[in-house]
C-alpha atoms as a PDB file:
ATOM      1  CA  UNK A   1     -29.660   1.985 -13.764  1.00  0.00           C
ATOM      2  CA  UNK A   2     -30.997  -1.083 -12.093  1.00  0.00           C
ATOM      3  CA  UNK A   3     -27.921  -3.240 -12.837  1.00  0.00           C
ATOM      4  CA  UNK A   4     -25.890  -0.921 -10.189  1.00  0.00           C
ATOM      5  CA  UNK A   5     -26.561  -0.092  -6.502  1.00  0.00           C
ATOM      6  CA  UNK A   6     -24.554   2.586  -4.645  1.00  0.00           C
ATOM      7  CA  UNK A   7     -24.180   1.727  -0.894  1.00  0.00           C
ATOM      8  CA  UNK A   8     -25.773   3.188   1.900  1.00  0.00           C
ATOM      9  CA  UNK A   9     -25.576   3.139   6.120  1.00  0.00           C
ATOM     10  CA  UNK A  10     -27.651  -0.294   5.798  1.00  0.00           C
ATOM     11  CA  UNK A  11     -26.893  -1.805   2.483  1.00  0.00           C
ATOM     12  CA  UNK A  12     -23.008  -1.520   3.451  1.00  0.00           C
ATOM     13  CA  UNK A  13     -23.042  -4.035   6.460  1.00  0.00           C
ATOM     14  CA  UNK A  14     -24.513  -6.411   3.544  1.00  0.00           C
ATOM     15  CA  UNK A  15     -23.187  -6.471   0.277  1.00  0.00           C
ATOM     16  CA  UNK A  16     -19.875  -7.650  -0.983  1.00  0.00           C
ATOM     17  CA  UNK A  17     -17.309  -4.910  -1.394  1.00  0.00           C
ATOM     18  CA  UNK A  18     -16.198  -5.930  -5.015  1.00  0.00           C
ATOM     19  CA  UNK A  19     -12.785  -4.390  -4.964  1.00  0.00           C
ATOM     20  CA  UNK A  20     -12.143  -7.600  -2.439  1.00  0.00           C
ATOM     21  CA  UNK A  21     -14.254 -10.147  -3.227  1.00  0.00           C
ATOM     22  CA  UNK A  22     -11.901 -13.283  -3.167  1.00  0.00           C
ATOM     23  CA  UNK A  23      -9.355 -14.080  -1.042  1.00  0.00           C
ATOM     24  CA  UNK A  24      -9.366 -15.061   3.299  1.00  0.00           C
ATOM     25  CA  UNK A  25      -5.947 -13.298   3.658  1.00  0.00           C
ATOM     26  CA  UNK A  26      -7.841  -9.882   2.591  1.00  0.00           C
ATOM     27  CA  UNK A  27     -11.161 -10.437   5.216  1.00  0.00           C
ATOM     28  CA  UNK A  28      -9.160  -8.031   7.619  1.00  0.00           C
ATOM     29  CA  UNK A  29      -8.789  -5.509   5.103  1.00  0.00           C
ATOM     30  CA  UNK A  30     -12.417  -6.102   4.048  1.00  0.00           C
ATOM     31  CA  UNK A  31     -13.591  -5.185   7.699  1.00  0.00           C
ATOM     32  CA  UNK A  32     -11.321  -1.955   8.389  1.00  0.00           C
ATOM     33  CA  UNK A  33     -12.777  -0.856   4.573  1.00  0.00           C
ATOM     34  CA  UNK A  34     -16.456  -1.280   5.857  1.00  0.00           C
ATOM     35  CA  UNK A  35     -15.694   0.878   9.000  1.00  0.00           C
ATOM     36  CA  UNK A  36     -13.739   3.488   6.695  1.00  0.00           C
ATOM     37  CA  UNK A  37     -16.769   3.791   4.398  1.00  0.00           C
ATOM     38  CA  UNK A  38     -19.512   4.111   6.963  1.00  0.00           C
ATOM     39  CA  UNK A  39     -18.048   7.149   7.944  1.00  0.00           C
ATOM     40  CA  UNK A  40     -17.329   9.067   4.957  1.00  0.00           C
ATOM     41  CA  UNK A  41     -21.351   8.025   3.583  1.00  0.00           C
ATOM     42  CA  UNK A  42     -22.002  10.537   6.251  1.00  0.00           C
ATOM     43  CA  UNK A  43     -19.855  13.504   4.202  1.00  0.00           C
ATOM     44  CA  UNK A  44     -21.291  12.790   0.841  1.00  0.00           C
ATOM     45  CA  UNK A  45     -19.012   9.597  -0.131  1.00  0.00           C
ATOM     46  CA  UNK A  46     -19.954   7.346  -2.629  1.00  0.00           C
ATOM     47  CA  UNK A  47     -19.713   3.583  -3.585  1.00  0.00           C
ATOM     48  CA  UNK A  48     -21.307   2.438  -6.687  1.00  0.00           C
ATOM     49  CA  UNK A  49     -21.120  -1.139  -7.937  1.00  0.00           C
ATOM     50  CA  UNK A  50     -22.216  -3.681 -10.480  1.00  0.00           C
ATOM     51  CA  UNK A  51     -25.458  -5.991  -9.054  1.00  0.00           C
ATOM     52  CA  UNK A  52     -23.438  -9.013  -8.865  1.00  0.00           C
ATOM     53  CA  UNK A  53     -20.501 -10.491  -7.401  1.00  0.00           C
ATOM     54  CA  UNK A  54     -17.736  -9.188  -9.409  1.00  0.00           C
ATOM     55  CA  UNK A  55     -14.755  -6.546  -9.513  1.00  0.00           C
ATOM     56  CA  UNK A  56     -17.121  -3.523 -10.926  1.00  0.00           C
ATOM     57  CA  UNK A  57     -17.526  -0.287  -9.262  1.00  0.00           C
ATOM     58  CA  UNK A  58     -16.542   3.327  -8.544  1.00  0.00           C
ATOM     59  CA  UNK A  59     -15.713   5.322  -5.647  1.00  0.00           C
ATOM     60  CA  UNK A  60     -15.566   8.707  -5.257  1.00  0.00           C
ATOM     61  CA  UNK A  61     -16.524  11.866  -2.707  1.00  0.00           C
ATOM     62  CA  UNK A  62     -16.904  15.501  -2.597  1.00  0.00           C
ATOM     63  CA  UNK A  63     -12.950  16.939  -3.257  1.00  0.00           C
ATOM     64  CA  UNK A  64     -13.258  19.116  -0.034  1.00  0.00           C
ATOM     65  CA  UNK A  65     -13.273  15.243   1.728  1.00  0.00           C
ATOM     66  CA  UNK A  66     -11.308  13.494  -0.482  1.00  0.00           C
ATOM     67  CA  UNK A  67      -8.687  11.797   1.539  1.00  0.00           C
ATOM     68  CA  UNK A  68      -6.090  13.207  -1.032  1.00  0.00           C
ATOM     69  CA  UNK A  69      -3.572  16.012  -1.735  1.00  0.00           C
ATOM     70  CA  UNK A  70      -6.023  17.721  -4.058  1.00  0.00           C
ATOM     71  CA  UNK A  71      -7.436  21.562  -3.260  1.00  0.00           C
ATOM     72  CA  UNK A  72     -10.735  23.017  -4.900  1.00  0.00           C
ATOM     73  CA  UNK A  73     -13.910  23.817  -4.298  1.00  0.00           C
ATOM     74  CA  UNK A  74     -17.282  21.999  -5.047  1.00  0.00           C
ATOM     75  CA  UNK A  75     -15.900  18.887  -7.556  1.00  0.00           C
ATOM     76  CA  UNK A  76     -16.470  15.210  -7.320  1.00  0.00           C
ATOM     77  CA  UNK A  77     -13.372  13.286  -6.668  1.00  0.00           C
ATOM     78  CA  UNK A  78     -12.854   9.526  -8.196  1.00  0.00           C
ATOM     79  CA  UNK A  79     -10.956   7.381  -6.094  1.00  0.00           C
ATOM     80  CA  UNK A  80     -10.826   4.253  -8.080  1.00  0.00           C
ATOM     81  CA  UNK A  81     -12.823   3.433 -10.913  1.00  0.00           C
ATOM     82  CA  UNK A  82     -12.409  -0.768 -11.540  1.00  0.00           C
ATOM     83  CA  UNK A  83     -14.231  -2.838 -13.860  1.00  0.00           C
ATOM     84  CA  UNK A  84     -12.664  -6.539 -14.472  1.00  0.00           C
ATOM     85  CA  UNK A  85     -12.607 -10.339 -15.253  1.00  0.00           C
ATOM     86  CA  UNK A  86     -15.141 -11.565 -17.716  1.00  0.00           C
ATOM     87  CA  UNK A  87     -17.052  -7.528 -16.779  1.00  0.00           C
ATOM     88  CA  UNK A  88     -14.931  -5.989 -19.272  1.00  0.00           C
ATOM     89  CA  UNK A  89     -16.052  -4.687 -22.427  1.00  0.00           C
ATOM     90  CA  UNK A  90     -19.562  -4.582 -21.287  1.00  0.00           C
ATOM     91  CA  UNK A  91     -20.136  -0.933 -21.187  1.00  0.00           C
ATOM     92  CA  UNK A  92     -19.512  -0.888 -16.807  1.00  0.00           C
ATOM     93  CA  UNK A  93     -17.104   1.500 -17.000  1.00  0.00           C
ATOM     94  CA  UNK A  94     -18.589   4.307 -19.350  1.00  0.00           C
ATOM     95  CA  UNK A  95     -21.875   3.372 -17.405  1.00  0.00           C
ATOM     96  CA  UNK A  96     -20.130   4.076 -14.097  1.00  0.00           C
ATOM     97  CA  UNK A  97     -18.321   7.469 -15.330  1.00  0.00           C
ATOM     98  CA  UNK A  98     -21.516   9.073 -16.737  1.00  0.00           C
ATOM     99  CA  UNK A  99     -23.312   8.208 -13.138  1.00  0.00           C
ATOM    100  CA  UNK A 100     -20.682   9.821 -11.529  1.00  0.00           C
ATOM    101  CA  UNK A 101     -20.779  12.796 -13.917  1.00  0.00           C
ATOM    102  CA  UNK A 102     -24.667  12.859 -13.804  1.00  0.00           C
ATOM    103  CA  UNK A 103     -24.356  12.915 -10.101  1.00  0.00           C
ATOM    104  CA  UNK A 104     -21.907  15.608  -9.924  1.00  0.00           C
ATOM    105  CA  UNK A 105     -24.099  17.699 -11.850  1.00  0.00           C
ATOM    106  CA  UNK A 106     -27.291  16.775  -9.702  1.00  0.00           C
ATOM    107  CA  UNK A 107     -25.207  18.007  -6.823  1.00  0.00           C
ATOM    108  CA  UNK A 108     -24.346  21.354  -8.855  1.00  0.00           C
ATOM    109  CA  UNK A 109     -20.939  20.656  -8.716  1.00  0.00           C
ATOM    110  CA  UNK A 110     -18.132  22.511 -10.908  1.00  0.00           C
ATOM    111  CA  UNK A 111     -16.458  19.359 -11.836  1.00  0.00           C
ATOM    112  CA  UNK A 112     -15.025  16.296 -11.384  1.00  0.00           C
ATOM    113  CA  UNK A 113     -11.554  15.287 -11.163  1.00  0.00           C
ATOM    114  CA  UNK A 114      -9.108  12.191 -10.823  1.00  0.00           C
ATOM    115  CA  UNK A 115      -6.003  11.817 -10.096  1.00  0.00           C
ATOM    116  CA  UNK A 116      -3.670   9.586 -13.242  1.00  0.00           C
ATOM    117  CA  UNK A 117      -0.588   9.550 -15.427  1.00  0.00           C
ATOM    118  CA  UNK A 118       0.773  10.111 -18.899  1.00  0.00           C
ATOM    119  CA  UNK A 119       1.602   6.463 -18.844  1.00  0.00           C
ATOM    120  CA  UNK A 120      -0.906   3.795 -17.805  1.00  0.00           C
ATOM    121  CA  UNK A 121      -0.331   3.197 -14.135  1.00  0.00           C
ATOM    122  CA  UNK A 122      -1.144   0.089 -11.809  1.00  0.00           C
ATOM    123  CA  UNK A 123      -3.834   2.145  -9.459  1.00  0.00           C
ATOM    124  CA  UNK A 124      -4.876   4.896 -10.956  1.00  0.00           C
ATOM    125  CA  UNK A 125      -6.923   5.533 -13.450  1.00  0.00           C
ATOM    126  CA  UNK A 126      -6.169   5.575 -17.411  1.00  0.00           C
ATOM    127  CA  UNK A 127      -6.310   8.979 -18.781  1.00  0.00           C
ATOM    128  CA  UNK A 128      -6.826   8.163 -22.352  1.00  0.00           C
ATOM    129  CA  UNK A 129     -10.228   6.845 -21.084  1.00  0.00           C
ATOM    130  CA  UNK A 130     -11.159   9.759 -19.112  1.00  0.00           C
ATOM    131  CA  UNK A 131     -10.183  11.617 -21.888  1.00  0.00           C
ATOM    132  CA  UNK A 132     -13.158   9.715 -23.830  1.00  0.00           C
ATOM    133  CA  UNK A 133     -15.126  11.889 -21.550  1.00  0.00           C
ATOM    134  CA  UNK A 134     -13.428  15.292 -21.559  1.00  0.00           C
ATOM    135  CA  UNK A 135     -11.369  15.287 -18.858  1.00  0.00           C
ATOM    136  CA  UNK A 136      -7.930  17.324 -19.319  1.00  0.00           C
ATOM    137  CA  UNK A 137      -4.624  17.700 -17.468  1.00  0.00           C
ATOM    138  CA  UNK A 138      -5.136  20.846 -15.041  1.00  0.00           C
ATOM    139  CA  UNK A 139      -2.016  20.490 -12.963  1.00  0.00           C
ATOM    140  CA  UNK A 140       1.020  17.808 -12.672  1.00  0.00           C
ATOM    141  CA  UNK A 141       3.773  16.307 -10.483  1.00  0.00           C
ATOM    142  CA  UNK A 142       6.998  14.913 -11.282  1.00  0.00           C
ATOM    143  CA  UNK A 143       7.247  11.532 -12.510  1.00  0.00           C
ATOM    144  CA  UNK A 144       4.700  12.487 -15.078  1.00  0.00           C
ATOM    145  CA  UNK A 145       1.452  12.149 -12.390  1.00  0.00           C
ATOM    146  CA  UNK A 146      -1.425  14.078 -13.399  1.00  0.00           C
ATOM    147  CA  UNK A 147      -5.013  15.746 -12.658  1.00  0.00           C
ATOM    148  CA  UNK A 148      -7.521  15.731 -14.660  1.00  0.00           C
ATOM    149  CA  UNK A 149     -10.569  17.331 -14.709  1.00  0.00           C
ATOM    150  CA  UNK A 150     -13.936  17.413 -15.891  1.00  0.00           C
ATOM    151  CA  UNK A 151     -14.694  21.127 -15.736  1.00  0.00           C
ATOM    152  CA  UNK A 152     -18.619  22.739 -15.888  1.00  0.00           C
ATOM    153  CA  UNK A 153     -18.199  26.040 -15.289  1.00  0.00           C
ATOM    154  CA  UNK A 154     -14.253  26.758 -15.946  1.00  0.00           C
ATOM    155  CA  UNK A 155     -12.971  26.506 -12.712  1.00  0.00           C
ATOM    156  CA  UNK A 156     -10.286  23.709 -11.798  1.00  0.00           C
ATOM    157  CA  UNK A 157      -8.425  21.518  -8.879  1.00  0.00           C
ATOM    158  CA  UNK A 158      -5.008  21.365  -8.470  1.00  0.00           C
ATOM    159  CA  UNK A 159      -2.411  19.561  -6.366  1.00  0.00           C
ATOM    160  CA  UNK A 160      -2.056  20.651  -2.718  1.00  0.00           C
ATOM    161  CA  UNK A 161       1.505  22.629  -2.732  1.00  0.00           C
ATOM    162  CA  UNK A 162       2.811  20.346  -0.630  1.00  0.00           C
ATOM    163  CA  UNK A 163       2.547  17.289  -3.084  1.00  0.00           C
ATOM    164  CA  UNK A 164       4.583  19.082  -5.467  1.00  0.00           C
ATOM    165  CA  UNK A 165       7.658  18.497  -3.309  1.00  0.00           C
ATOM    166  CA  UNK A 166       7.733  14.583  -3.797  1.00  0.00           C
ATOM    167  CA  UNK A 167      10.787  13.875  -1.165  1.00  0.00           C
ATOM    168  CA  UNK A 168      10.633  13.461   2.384  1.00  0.00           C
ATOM    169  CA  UNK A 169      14.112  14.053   4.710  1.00  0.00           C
ATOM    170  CA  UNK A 170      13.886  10.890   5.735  1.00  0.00           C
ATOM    171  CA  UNK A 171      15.928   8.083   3.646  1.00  0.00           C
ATOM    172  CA  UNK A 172      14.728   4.672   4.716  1.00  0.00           C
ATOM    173  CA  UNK A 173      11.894   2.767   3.037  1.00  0.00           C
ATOM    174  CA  UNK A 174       9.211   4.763   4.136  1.00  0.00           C
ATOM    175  CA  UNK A 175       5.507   4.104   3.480  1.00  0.00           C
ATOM    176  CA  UNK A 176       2.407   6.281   3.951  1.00  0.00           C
ATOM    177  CA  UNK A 177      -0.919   4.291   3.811  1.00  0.00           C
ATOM    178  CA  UNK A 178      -4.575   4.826   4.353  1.00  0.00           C
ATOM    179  CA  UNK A 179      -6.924   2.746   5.051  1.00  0.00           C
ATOM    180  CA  UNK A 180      -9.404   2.984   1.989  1.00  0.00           C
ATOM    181  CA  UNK A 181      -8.085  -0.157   0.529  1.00  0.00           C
ATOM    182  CA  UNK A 182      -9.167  -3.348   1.139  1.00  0.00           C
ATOM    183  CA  UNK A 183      -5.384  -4.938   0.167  1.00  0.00           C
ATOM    184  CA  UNK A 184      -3.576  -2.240   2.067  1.00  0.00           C
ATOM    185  CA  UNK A 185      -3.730  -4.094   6.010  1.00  0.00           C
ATOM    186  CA  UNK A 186      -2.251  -7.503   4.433  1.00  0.00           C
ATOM    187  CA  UNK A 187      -0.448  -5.373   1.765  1.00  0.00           C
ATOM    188  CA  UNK A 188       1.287  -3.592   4.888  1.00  0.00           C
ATOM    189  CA  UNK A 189       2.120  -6.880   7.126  1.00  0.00           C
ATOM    190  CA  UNK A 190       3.437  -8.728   4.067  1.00  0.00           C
ATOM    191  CA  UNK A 191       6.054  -6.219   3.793  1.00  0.00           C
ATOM    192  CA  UNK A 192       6.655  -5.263   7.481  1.00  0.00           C
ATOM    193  CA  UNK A 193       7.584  -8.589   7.704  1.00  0.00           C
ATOM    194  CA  UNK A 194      10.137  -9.038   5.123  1.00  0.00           C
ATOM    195  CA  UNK A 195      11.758  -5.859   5.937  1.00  0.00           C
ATOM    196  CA  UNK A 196      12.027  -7.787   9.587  1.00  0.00           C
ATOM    197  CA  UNK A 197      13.471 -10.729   8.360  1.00  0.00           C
ATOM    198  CA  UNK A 198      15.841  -8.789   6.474  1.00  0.00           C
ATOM    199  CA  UNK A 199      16.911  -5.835   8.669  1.00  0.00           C
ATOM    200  CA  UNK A 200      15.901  -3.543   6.581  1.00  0.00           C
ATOM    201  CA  UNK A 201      14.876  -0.229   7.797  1.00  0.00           C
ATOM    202  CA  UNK A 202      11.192   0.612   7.389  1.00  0.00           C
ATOM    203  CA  UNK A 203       8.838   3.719   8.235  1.00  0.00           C
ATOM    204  CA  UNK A 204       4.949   3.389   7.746  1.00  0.00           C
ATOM    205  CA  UNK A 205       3.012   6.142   8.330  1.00  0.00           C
ATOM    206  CA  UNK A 206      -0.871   6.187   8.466  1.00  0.00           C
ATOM    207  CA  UNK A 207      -2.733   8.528   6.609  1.00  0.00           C
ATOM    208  CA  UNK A 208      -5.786   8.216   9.100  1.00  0.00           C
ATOM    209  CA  UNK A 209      -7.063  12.040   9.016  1.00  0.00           C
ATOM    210  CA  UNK A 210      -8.397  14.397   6.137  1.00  0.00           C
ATOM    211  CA  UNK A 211      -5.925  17.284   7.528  1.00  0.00           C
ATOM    212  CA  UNK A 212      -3.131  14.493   6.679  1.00  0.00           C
ATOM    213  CA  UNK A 213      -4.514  13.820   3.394  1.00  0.00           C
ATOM    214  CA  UNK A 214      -4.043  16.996   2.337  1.00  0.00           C
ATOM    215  CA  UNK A 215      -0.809  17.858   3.203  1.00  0.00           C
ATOM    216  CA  UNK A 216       1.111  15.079   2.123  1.00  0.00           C
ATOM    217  CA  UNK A 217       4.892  15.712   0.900  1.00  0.00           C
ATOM    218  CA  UNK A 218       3.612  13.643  -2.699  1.00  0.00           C
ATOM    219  CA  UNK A 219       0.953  11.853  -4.732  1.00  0.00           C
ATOM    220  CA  UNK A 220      -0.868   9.735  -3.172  1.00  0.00           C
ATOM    221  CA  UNK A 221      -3.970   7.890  -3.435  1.00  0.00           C
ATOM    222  CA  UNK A 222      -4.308   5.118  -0.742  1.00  0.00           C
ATOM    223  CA  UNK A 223      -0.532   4.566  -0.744  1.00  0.00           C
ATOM    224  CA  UNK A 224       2.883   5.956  -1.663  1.00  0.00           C
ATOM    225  CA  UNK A 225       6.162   4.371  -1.635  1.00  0.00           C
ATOM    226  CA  UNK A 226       9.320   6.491  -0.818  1.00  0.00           C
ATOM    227  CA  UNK A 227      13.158   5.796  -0.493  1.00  0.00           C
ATOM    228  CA  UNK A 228      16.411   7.271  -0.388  1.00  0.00           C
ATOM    229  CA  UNK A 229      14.492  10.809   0.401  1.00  0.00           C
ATOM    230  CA  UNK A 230      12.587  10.637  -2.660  1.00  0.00           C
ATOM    231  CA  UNK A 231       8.862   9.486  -3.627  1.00  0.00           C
ATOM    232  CA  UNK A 232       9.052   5.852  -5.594  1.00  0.00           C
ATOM    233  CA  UNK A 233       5.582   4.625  -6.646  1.00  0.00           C
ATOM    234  CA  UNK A 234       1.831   4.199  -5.909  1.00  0.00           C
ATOM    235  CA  UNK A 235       2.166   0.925  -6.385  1.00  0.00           C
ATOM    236  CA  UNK A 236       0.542  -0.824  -3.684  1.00  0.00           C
ATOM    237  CA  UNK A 237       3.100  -4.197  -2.940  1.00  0.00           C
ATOM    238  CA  UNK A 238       3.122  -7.389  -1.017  1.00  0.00           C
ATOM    239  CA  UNK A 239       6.795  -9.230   0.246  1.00  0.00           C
ATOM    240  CA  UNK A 240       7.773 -10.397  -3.651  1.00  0.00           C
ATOM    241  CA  UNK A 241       7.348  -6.815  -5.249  1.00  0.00           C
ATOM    242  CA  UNK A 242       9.041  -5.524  -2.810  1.00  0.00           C
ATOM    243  CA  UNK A 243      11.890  -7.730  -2.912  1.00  0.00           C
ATOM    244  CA  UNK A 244      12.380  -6.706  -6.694  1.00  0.00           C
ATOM    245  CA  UNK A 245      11.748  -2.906  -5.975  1.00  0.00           C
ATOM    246  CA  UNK A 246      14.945  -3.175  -3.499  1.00  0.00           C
ATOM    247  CA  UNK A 247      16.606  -5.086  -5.767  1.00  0.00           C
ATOM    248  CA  UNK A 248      16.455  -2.835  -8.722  1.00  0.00           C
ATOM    249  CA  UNK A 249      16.890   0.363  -6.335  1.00  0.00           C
ATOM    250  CA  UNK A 250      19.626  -1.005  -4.050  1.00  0.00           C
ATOM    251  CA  UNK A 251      23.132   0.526  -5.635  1.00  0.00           C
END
């Protein structure tokens, strides 16, 4: 469609990268995403957005490089799927999902998959829309986190075994981040320096390698939250979230 442009090596360098289009504190972030994405264009990523300066795009890749605890062969992994502001209800979204599909298929692919919840979930995407488009729960974590899929020929995905475990030995804050995410480098410094201020113990661990991505101890997809040993959230947070996530998980 002509309303929708999906980056390339030039184009990239260019054009806004929606998912951050407001906002000096997030120019950082803005940068390390451009250098993320000019690398995986090479393996067969893809960035697809709206024509026009607004939150409307998706984002997805081949599953065998999807920077993501998620094993299978030949399916099309969404990232992030975002359409929003006065873009809703305009038809971006189903627009977006049937490109992606369409591409898959173009690609002779066996699928596509995502990763999402039983309950609506800040960062993921909604499963009672994919659903819309015949995407079913193939495999699931605890803390009711699940993969869907999009199946053409039968097969399906499923969690990496080592994201079923969802606990880590360690039992400070820790944080595992990648670098996908525009909001993640302020996101990250926000909340390194609260836990300074406030002597609290904190771990961050980048996610900067596919072998990484694929063997980590939980969900994750950009960013994963655990404490006390066990796996919290995706929720990405800045200093005032995570003042009330301590507070409500501090005995």
């Amino acid at each position: 469609m002509s309303n929708y442009l999906t980056l390339t090596d030039e184009t990239i360098k260019k054009e806004h990268l929606c998912c951050a289009i407001a906002g000096q504190k997030h120019q950082q972030g803005v940068d390390v995403k451009r250098a993320w994405l000019a690398e995986r264009i090479q393996e067969g990523h893809v960035f697809r957005k709206l024509n026009e300066n607004g939150k409307v795009f998706i984002e997805y890749a081949p599953l065998e490089s999807a920077w993501v605890p998620v094993i299978g062969e030949n399916y099309i992994y969404i990232y992030c799927l975002w359409v929003s502001g006065k873009f809703k209800g305009q038809g971006h979204a189903k627009n977006l999902v049937n490109d992606c599909i369409e591409d898959a298929k173009a690609r002779n692919k066996s699928g596509v998959c995502v990763i999402s919840s039983k309950k609506k979930t800040p960062f993921l995407t909604d499963k009672q829309f994919m659903a819309k488009y015949g995407f079913v729960t193939v495999d699931t974590l605890d803390g009711d986190y699940e993969l869907l899929a999009l199946s053409f020929d039968g097969t399906t995905p499923q969690f990496a075994e080592s994201a079923h475990n969802q606990k880590i030995n360690n039992q400070e804050l820790t944080i595992f981040y990648g670098m996908q995410c525009p909001f993640i480098p302020n996101g990250l410094k926000e909340v390194t320096a609260y836990c300074e201020a406030n002597a609290i113990p904190l771990t961050t661990i980048p996610v900067d390698s596919l072998e990484k991505a694929k063997a980590l101890p939980g969900i994750f997809n950009n960013w994963a939250i655990y404490y006390k040993g066990k796996f919290q959230t995706v929720h990405m947070m800045n200093e005032g979230q995570l003042k009330k996530f301590l507070e409500k998980h501090t005995d």
